[in-house]
PDB file of N, CA and C in Angstrom:
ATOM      1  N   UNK A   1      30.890 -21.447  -1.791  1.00  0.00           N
ATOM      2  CA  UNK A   1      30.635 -22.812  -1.396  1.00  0.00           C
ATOM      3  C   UNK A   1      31.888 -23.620  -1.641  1.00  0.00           C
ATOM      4  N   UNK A   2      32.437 -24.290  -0.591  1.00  0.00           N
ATOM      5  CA  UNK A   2      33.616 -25.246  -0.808  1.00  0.00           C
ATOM      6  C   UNK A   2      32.554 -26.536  -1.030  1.00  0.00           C
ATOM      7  N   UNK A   3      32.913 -27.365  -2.097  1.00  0.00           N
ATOM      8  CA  UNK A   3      32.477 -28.596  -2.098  1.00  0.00           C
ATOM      9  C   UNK A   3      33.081 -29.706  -2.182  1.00  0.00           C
ATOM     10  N   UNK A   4      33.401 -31.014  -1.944  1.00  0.00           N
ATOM     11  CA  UNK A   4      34.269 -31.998  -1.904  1.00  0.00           C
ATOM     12  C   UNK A   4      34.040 -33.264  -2.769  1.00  0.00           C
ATOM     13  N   UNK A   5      34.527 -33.608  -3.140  1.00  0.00           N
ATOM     14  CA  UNK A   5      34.527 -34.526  -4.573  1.00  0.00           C
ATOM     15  C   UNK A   5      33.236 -35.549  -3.620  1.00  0.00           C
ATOM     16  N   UNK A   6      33.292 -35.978  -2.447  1.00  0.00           N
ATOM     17  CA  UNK A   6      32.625 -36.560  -1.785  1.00  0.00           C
ATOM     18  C   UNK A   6      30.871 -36.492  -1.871  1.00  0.00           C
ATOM     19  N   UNK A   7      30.590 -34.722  -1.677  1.00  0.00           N
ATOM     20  CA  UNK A   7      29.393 -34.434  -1.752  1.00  0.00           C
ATOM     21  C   UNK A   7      28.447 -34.366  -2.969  1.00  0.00           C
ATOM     22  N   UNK A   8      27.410 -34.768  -2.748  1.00  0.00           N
ATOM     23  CA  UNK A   8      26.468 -34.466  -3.911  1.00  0.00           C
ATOM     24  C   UNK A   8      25.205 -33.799  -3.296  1.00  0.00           C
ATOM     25  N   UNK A   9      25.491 -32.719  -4.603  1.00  0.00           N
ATOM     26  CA  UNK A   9      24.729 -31.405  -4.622  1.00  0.00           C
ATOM     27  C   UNK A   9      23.396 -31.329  -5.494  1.00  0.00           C
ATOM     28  N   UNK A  10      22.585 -30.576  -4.957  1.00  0.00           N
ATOM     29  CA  UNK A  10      21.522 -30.329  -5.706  1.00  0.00           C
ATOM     30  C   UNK A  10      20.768 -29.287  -5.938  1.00  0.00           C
ATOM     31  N   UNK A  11      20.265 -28.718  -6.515  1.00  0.00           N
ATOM     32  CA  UNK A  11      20.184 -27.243  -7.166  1.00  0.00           C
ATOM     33  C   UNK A  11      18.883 -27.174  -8.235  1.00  0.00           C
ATOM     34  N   UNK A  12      18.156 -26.309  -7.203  1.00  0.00           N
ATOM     35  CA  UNK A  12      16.720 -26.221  -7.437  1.00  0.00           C
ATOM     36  C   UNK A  12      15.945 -25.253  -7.983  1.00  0.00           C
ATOM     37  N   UNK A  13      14.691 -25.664  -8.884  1.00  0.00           N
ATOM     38  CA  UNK A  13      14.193 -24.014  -8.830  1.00  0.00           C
ATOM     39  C   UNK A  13      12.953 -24.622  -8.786  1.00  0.00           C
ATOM     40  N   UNK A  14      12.432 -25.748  -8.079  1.00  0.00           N
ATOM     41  CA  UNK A  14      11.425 -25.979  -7.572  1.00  0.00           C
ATOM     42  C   UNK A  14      10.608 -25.436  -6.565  1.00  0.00           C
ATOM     43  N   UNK A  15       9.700 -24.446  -7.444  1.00  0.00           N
ATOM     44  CA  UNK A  15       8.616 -23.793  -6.090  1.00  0.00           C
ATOM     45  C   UNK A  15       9.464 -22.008  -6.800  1.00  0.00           C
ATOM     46  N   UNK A  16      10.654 -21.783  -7.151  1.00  0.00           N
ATOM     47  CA  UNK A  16      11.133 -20.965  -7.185  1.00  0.00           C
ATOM     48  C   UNK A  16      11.008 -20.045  -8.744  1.00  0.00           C
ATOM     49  N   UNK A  17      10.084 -20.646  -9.153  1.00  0.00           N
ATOM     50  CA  UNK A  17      10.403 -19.741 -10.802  1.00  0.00           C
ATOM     51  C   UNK A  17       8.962 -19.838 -11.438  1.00  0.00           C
ATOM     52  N   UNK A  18       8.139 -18.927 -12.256  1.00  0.00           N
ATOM     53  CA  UNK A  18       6.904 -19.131 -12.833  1.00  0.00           C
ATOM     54  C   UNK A  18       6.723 -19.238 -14.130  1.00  0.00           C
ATOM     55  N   UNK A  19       7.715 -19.815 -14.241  1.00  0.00           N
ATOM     56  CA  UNK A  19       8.184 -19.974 -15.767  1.00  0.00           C
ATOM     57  C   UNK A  19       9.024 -21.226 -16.609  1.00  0.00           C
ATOM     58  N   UNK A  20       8.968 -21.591 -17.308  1.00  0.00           N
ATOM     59  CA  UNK A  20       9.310 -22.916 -17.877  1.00  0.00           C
ATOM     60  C   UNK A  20      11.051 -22.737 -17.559  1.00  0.00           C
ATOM     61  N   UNK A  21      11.606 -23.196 -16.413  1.00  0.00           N
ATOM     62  CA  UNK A  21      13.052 -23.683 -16.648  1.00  0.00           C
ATOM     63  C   UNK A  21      13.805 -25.247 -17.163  1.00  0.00           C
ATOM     64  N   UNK A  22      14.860 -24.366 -17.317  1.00  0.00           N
ATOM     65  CA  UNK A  22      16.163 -25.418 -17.469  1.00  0.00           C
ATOM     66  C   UNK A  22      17.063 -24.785 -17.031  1.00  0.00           C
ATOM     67  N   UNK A  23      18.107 -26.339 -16.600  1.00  0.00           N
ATOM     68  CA  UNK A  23      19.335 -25.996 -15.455  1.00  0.00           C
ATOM     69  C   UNK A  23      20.196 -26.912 -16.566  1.00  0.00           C
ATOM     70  N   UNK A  24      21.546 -26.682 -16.709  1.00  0.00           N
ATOM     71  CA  UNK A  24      22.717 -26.763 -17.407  1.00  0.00           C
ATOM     72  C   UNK A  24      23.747 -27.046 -16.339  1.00  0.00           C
ATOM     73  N   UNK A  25      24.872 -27.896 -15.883  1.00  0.00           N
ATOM     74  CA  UNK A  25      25.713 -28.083 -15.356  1.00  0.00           C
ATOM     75  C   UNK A  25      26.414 -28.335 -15.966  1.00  0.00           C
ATOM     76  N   UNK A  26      27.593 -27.260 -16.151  1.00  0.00           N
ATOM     77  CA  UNK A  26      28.954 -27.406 -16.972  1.00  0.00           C
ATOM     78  C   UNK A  26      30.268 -27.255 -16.243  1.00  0.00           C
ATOM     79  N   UNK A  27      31.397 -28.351 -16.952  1.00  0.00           N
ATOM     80  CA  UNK A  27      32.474 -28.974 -15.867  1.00  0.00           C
ATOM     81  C   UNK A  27      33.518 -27.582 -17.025  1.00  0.00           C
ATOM     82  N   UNK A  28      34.533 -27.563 -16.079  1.00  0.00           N
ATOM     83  CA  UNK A  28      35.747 -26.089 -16.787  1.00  0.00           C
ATOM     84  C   UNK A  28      35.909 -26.027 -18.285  1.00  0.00           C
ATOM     85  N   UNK A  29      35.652 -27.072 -18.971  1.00  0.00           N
ATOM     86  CA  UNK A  29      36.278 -27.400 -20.302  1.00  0.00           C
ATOM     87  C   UNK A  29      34.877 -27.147 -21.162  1.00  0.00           C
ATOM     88  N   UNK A  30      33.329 -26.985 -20.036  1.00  0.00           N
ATOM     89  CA  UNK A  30      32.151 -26.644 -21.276  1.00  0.00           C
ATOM     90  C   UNK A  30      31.589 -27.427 -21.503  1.00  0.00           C
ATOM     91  N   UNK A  31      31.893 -28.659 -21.076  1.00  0.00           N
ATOM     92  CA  UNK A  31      30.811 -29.930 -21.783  1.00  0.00           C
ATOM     93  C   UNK A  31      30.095 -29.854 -20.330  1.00  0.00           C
ATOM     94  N   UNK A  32      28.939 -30.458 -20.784  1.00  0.00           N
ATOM     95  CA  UNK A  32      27.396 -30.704 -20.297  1.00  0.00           C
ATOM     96  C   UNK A  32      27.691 -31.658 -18.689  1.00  0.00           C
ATOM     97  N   UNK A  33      27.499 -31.569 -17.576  1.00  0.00           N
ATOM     98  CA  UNK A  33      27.570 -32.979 -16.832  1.00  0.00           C
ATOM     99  C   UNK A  33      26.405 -33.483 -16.735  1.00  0.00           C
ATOM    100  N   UNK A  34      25.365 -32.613 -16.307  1.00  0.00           N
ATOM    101  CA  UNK A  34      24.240 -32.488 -15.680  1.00  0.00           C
ATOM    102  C   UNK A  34      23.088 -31.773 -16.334  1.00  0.00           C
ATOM    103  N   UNK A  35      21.776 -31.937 -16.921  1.00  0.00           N
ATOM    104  CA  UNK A  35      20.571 -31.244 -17.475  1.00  0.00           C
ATOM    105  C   UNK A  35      19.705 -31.687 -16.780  1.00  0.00           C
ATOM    106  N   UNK A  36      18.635 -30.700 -16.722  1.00  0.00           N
ATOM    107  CA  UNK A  36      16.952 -30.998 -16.264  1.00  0.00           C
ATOM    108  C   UNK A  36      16.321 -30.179 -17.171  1.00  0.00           C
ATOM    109  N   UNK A  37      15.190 -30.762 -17.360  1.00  0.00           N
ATOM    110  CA  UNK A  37      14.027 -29.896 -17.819  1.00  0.00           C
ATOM    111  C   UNK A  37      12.723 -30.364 -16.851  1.00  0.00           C
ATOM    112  N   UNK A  38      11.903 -29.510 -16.805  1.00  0.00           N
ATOM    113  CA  UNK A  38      10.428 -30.513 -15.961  1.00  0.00           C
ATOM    114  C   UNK A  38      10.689 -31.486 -15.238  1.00  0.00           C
ATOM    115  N   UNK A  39      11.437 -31.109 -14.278  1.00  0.00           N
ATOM    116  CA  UNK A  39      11.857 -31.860 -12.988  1.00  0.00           C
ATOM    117  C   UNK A  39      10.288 -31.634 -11.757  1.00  0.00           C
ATOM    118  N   UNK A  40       9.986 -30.855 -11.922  1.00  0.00           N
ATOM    119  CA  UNK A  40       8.991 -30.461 -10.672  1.00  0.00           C
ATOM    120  C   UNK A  40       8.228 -29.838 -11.621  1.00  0.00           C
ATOM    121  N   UNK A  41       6.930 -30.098 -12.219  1.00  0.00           N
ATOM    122  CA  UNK A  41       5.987 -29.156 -12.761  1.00  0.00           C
ATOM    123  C   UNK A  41       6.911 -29.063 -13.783  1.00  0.00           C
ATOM    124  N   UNK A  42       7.197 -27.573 -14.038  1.00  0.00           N
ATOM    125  CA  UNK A  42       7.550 -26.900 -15.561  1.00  0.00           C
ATOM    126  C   UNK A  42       9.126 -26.166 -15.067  1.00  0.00           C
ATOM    127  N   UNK A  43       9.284 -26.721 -13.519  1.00  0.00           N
ATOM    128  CA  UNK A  43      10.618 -26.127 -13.046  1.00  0.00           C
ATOM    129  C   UNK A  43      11.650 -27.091 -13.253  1.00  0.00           C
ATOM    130  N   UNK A  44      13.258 -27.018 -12.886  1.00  0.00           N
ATOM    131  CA  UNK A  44      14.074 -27.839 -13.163  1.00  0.00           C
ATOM    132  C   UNK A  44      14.257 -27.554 -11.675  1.00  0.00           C
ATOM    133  N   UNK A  45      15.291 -29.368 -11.645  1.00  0.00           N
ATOM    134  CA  UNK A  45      16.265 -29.560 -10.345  1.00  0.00           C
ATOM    135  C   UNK A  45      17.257 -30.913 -10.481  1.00  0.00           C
ATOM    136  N   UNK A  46      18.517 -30.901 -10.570  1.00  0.00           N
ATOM    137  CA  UNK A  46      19.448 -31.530 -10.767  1.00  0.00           C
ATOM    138  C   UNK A  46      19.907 -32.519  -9.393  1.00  0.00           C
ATOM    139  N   UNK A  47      19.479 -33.285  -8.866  1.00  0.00           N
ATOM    140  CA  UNK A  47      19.600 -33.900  -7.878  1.00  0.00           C
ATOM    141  C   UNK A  47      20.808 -35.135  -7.792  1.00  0.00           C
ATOM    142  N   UNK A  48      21.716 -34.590  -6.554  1.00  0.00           N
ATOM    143  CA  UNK A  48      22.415 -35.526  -5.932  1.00  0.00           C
ATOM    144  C   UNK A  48      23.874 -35.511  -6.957  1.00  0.00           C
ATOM    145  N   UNK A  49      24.131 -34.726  -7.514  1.00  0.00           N
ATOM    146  CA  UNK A  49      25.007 -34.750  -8.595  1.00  0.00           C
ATOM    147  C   UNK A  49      26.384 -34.708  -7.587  1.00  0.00           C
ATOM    148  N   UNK A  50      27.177 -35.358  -8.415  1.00  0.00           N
ATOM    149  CA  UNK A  50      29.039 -35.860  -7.642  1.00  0.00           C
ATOM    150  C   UNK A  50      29.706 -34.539  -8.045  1.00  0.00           C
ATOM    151  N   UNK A  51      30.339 -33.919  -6.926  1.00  0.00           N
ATOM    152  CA  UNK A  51      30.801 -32.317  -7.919  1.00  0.00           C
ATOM    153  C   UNK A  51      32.349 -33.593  -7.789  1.00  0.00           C
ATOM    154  N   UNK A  52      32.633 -34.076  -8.641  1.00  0.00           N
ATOM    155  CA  UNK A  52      34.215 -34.320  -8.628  1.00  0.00           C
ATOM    156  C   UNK A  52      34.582 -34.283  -9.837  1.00  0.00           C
ATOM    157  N   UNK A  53      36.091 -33.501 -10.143  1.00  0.00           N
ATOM    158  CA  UNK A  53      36.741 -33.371  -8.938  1.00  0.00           C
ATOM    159  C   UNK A  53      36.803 -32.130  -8.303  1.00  0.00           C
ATOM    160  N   UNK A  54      36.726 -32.288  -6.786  1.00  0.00           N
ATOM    161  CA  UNK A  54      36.717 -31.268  -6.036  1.00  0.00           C
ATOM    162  C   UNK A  54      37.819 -30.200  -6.517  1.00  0.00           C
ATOM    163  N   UNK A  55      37.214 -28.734  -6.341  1.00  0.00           N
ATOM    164  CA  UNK A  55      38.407 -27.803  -6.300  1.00  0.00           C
ATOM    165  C   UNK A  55      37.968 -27.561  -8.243  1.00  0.00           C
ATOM    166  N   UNK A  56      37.629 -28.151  -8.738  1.00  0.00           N
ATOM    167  CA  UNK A  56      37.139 -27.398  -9.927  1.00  0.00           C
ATOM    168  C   UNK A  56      36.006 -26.566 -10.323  1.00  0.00           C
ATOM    169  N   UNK A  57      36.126 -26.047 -11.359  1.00  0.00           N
ATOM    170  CA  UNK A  57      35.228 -24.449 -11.075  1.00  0.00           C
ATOM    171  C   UNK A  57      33.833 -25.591 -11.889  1.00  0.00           C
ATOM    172  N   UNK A  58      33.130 -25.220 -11.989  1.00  0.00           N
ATOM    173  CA  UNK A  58      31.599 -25.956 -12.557  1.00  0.00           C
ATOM    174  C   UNK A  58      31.085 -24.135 -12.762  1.00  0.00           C
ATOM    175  N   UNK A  59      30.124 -24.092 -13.645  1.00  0.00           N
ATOM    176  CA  UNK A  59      29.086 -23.249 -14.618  1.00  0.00           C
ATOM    177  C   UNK A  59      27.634 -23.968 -14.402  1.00  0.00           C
ATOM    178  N   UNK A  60      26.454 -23.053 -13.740  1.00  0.00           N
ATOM    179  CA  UNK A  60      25.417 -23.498 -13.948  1.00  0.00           C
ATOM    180  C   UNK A  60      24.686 -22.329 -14.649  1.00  0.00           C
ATOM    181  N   UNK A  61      23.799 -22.916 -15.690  1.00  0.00           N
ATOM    182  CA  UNK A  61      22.877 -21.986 -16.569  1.00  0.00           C
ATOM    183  C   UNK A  61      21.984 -22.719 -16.516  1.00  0.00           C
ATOM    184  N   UNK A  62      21.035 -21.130 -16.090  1.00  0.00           N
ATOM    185  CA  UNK A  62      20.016 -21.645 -15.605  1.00  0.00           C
ATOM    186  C   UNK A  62      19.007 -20.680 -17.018  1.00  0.00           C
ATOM    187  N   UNK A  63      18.446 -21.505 -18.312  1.00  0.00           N
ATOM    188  CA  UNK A  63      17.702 -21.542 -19.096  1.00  0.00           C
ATOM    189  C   UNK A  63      16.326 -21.184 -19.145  1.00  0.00           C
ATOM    190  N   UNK A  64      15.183 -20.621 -19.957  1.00  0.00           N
ATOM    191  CA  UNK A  64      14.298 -20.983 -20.195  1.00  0.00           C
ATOM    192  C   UNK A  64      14.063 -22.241 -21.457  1.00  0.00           C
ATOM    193  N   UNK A  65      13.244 -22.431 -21.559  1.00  0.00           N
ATOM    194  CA  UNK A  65      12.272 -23.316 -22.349  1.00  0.00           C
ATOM    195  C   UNK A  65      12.082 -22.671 -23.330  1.00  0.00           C
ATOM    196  N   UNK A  66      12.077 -22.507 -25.058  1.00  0.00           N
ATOM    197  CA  UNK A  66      11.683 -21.816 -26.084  1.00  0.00           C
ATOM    198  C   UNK A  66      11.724 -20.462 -25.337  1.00  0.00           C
ATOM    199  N   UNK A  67      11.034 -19.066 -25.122  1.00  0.00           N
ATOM    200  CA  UNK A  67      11.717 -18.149 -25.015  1.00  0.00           C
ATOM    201  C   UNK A  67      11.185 -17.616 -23.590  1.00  0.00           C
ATOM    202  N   UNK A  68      11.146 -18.736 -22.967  1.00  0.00           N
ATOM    203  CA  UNK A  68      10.673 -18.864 -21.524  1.00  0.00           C
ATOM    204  C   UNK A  68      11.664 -17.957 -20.220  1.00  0.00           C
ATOM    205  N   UNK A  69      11.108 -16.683 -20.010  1.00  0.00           N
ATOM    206  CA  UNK A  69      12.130 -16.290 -19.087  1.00  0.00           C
ATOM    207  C   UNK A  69      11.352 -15.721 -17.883  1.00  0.00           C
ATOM    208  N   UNK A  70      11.713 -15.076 -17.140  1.00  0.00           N
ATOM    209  CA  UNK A  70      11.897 -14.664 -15.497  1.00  0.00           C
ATOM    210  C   UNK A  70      12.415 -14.583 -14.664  1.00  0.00           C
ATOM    211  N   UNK A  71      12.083 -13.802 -13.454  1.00  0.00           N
ATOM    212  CA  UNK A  71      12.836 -14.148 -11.926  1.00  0.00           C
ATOM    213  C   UNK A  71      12.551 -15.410 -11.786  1.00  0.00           C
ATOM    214  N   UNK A  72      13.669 -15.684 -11.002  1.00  0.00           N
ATOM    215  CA  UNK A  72      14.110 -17.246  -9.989  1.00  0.00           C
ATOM    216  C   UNK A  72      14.632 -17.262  -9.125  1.00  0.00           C
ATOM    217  N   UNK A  73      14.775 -18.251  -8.251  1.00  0.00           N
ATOM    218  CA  UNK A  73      15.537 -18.448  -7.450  1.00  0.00           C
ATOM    219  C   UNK A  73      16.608 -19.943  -7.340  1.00  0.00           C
ATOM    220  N   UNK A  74      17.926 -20.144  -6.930  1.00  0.00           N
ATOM    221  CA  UNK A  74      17.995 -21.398  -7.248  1.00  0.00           C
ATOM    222  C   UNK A  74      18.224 -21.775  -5.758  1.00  0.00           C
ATOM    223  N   UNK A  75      18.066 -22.752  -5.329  1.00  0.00           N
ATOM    224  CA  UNK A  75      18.389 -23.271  -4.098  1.00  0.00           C
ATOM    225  C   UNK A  75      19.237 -24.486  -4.054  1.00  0.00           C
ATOM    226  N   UNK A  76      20.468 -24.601  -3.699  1.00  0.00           N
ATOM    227  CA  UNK A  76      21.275 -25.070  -3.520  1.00  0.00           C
ATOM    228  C   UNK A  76      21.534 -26.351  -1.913  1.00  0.00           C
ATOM    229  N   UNK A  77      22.127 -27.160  -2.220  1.00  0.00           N
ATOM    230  CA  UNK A  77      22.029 -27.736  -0.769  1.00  0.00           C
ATOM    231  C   UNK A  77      22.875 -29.326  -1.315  1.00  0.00           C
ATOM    232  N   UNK A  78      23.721 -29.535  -0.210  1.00  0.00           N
ATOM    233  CA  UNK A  78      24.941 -30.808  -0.427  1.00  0.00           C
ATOM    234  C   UNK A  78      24.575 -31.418   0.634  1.00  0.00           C
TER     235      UNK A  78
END
């Protein structure tokens, strides 16, 4: 995915996971930009977020809840 400091992205696991998530958005250096918990039900989704600045790498971890795990899916869309 090329993204542009311009776009804001959003990244889902709404509808996509049966299990308590969390989503983590981390900028190159490790600190936090972006969290959800129970965005949709018991799923996470980080909406409309500024990827700037463009051309830098970003980290998403995608969490359970206390020792909440499973398949997922994330769905992505700018």
């Amino acid at each position: 995915m090329n993204v542009t400091a311009a776009d804001a992205v959003t990244f889902s696991l709404c509808g996509a996971a049966a299990w308590d998530t969390m989503l983590r958005l981390f900028d190159c250096a490790g600190a936090v930009i972006a969290s959800s918990d129970d965005a949709c039900g018991l799923q996470s989704q980080l909406a409309s977020i500024s990827m700037s600045p463009a051309g830098s790498p970003y980290f998403l971890l995608v969490d359970g809840y206390g020792s909440a795990n499973g398949a997922y899916t994330v769905t992505m869309s700018w």
